[in-house]
N, C-alpha and C. Protein backbone atom coordinates (compact mmCIF):
# COMPACT_ATOMS: atom_id res chain seq x y z
N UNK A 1 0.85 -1.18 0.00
CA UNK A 1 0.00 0.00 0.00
C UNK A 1 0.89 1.24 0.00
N UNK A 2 0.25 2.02 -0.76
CA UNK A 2 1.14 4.05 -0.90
C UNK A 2 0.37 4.63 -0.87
N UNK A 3 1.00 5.03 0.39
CA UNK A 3 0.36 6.82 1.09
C UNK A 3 0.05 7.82 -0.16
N UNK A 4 -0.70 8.24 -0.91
CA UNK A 4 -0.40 8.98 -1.94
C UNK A 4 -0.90 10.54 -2.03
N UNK A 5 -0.40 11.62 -2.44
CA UNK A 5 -0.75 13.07 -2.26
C UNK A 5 -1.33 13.48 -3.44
N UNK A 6 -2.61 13.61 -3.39
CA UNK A 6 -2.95 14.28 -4.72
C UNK A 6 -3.59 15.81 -4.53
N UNK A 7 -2.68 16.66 -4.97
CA UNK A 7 -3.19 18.38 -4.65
C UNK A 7 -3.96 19.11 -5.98
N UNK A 8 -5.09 19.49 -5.81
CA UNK A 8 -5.62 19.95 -6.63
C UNK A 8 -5.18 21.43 -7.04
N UNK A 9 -5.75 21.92 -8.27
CA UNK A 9 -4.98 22.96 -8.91
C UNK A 9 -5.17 23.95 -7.87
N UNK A 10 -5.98 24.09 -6.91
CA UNK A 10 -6.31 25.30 -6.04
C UNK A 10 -5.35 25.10 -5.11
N UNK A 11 -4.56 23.90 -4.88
CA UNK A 11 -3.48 23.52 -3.42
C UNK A 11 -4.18 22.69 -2.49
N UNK A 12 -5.67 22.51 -2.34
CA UNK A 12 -6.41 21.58 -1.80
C UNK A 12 -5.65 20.42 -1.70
N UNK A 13 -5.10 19.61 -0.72
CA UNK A 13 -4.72 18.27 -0.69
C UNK A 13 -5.49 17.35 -0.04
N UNK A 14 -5.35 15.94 -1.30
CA UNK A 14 -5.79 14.99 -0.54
C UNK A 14 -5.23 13.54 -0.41
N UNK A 15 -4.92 13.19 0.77
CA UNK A 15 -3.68 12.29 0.90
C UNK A 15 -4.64 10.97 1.12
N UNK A 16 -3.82 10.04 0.40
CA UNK A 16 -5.31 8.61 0.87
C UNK A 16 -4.25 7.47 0.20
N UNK A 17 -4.60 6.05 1.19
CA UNK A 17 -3.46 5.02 1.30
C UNK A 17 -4.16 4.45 -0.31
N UNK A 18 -3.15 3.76 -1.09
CA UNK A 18 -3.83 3.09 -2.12
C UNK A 18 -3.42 1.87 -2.28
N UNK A 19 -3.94 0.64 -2.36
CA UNK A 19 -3.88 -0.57 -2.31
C UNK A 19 -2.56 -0.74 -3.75
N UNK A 20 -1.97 -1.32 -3.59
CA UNK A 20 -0.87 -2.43 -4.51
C UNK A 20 -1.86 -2.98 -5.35
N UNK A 21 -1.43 -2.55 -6.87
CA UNK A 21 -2.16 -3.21 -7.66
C UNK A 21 -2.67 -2.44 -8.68
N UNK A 22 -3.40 -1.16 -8.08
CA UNK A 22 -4.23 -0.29 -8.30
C UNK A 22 -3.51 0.58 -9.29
N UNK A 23 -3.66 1.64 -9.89
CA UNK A 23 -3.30 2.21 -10.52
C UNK A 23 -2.89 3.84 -9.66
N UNK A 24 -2.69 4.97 -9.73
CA UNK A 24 -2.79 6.20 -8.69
C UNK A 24 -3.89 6.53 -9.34
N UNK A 25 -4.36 6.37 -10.84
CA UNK A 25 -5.98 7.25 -11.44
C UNK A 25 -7.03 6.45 -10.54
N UNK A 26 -6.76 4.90 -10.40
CA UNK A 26 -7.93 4.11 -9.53
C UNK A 26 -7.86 4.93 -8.28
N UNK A 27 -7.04 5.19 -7.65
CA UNK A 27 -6.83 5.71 -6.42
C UNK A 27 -7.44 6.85 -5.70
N UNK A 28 -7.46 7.68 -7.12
CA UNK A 28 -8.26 9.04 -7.41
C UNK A 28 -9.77 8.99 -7.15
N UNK A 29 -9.80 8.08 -8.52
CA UNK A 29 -11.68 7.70 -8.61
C UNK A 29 -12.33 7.19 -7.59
N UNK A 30 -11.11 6.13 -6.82
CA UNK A 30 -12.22 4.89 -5.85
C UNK A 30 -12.55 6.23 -4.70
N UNK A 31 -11.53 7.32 -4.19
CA UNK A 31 -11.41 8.21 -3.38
C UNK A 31 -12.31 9.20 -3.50
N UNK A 32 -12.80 9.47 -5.16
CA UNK A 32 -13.86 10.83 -5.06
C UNK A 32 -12.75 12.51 -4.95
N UNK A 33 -11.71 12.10 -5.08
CA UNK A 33 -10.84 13.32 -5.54
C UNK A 33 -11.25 13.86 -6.95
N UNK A 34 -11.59 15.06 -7.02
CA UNK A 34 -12.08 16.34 -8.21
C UNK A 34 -10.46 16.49 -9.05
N UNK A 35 -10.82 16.61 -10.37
CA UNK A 35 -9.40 16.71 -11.04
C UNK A 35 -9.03 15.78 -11.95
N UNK A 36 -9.51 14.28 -11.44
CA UNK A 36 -8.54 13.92 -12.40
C UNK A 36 -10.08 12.88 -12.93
N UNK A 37 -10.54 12.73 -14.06
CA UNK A 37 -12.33 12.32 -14.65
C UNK A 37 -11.49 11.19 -15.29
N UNK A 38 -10.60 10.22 -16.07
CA UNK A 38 -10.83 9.27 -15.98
C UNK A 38 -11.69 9.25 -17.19
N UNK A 39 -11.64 9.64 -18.06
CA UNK A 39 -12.73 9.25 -18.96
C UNK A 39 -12.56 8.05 -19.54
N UNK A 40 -11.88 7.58 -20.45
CA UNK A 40 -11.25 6.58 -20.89
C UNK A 40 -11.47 5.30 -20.09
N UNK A 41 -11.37 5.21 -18.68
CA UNK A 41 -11.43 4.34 -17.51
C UNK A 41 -9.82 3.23 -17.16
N UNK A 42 -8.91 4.40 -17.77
CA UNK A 42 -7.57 3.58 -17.42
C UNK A 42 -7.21 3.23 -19.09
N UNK A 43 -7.50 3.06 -20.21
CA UNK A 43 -6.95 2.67 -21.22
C UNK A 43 -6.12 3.01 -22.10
N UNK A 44 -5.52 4.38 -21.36
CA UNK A 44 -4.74 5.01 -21.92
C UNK A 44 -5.08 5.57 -23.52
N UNK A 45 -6.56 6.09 -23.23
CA UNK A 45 -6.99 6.05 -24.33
C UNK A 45 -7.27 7.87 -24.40
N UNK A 46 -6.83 8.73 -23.51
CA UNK A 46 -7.49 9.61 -23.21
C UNK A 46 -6.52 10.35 -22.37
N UNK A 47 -6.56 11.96 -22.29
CA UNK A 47 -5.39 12.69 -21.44
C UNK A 47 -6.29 13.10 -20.34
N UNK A 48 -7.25 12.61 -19.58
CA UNK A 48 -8.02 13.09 -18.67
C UNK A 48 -7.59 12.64 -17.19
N UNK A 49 -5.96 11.74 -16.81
CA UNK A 49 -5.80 11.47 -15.84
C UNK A 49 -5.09 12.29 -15.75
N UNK A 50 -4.39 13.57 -16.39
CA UNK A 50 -3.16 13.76 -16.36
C UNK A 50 -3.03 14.67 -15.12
N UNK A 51 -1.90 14.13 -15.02
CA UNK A 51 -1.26 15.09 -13.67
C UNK A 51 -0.21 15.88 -13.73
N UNK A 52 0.94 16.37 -12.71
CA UNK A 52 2.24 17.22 -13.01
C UNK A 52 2.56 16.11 -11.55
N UNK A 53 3.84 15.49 -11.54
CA UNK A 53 4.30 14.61 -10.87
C UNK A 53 5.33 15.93 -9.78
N UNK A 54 5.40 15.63 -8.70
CA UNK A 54 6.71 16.63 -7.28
C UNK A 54 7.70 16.43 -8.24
N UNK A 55 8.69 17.25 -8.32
CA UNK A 55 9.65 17.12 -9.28
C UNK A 55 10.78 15.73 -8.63
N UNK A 56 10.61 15.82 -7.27
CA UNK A 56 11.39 15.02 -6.28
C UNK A 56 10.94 13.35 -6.81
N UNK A 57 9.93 13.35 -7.61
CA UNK A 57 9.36 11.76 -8.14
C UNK A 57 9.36 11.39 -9.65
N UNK A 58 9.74 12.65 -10.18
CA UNK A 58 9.85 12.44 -11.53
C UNK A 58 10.87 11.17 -11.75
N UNK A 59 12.25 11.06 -11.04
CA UNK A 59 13.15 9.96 -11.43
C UNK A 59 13.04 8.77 -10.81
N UNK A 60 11.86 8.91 -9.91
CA UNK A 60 11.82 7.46 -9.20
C UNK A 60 10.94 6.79 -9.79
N UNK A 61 9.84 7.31 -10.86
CA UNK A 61 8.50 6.62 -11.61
C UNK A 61 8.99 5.75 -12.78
N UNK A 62 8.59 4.66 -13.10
CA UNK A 62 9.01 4.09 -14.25
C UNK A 62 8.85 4.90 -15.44
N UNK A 63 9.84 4.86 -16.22
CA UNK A 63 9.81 5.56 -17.64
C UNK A 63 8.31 5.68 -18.13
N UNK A 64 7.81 6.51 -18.95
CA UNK A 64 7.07 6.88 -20.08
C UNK A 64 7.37 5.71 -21.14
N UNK A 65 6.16 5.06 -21.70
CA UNK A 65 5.83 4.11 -22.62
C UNK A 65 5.43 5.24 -23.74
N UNK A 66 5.85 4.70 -24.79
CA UNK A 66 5.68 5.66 -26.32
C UNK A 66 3.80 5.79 -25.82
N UNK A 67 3.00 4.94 -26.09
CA UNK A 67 1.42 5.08 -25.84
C UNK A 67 0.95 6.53 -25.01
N UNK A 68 1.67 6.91 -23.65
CA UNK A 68 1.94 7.63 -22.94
C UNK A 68 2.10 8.61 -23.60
N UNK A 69 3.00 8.64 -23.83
CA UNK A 69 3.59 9.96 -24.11
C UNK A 69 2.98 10.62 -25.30
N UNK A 70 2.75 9.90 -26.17
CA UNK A 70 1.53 10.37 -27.52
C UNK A 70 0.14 10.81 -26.82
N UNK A 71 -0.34 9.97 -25.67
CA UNK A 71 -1.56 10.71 -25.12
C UNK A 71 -1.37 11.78 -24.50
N UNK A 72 -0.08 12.17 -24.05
CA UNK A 72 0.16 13.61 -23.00
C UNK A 72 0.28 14.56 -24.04
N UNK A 73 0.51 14.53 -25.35
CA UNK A 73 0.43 15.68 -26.22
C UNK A 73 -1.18 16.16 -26.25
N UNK A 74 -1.94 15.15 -25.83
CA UNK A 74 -3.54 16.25 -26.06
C UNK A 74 -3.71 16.45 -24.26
N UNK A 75 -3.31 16.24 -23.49
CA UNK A 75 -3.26 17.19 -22.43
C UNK A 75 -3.07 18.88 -21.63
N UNK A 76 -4.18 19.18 -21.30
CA UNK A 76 -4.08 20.73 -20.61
C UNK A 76 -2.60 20.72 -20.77
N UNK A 77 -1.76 21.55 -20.98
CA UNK A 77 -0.58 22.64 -20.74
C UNK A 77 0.64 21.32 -20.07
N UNK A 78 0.60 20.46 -20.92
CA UNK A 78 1.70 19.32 -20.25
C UNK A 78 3.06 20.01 -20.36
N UNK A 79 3.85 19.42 -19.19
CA UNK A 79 4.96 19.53 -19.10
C UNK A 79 6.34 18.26 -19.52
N UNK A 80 7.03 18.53 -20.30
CA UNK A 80 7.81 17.57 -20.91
C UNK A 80 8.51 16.65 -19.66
N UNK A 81 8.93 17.08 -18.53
CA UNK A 81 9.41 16.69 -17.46
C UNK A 81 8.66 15.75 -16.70
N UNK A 82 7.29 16.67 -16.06
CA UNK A 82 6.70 16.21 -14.84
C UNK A 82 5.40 15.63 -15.38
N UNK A 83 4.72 15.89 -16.37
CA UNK A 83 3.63 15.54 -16.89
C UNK A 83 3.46 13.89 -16.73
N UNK A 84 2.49 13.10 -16.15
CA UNK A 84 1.76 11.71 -16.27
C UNK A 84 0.22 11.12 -16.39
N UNK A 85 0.42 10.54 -17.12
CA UNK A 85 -0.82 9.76 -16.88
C UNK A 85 -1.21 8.73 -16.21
N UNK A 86 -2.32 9.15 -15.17
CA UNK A 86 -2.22 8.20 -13.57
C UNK A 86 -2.61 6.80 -14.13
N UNK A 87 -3.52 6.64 -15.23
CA UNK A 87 -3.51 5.05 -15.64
C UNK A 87 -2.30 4.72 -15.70
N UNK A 88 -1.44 5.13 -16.15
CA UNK A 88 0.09 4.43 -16.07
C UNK A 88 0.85 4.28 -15.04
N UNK A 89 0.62 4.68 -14.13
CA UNK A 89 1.14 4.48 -12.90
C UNK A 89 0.68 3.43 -11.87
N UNK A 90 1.32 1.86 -11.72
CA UNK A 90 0.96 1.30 -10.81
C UNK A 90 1.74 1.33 -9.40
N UNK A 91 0.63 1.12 -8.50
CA UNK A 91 0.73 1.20 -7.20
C UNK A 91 1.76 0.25 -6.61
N UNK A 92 2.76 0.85 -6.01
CA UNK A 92 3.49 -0.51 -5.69
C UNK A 92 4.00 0.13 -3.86
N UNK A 93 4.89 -0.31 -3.47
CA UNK A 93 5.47 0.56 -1.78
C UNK A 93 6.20 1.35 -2.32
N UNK A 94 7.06 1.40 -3.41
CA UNK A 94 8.01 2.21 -3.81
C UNK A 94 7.11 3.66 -4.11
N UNK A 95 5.91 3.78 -4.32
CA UNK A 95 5.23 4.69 -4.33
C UNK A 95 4.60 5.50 -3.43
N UNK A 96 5.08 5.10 -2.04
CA UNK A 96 4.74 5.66 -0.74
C UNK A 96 5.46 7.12 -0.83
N UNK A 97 4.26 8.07 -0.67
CA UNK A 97 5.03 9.56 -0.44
C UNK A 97 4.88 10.26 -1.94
N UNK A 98 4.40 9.45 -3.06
CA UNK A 98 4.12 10.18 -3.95
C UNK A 98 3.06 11.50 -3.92
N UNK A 99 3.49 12.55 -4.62
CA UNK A 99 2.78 13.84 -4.86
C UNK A 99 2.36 13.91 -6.30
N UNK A 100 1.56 14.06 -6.76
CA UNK A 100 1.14 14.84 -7.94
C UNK A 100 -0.02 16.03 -7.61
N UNK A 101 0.29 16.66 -8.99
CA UNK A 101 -0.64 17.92 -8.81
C UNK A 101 -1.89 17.58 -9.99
N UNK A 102 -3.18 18.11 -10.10
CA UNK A 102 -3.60 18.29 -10.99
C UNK A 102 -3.63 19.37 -11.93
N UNK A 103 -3.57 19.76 -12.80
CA UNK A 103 -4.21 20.57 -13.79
C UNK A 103 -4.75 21.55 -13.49
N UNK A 104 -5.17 22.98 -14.21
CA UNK A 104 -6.18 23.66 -14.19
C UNK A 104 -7.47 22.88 -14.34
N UNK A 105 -7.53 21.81 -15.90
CA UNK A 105 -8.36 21.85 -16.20
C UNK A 105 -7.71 20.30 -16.94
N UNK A 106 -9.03 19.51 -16.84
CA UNK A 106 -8.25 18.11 -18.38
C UNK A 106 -9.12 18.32 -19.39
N UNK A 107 -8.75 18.00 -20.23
CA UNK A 107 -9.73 18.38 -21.61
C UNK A 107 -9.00 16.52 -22.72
């Protein structure tokens, strides 16, 4: 399980444990955190999980998959660095203490 921080574009935080397994977008949705809609439902089909990763986690997350990274080009105002998509992110302990931010806005 990872403690995980998700701060909304206003600075609102909301910190909530997420089961191993899970994804951080499942983590979001099962939680009822505003920000990140999930449209797609994880298929990486869609830039609506996207987040801006603590810069302090950018090098600890597994690389960007080409799929990824083609969906973060239709994302709100992505950043080449910190920018993710929470379907791509699985939950593991190494993920304890993660931060991401959301967006103004996902489109």
């Amino acid at each position: 399980m990872a403690r995980i921080t998700y701060v909304e574009h206003s600075g609102r935080e909301h910190v909530v444990d997420v089961a191993n397994g899970l994804t951080v977008m499942e983590g979001a949705r099962d939680n009822g955190i505003p920000g990140i809609e999930a449209d797609c439902g994880g298929a990486c089909a869609c830039s609506t999980c996207h987040v801006y990763v603590d810069p302090a986690w950018v090098d600890r997350l597994p690389p960007k998959q080409a799929m990824e990274a083609d969906m973060l080009d239709f994302a709100w105002e992505p950043d080449a660095l910190r920018s993710r998509l929470t379907c791509q992110l699985k939950v593991t302990d190494a993920l304890d203490g993660l931060r991401v931010q959301m967006p103004e806005k996902q489109i």
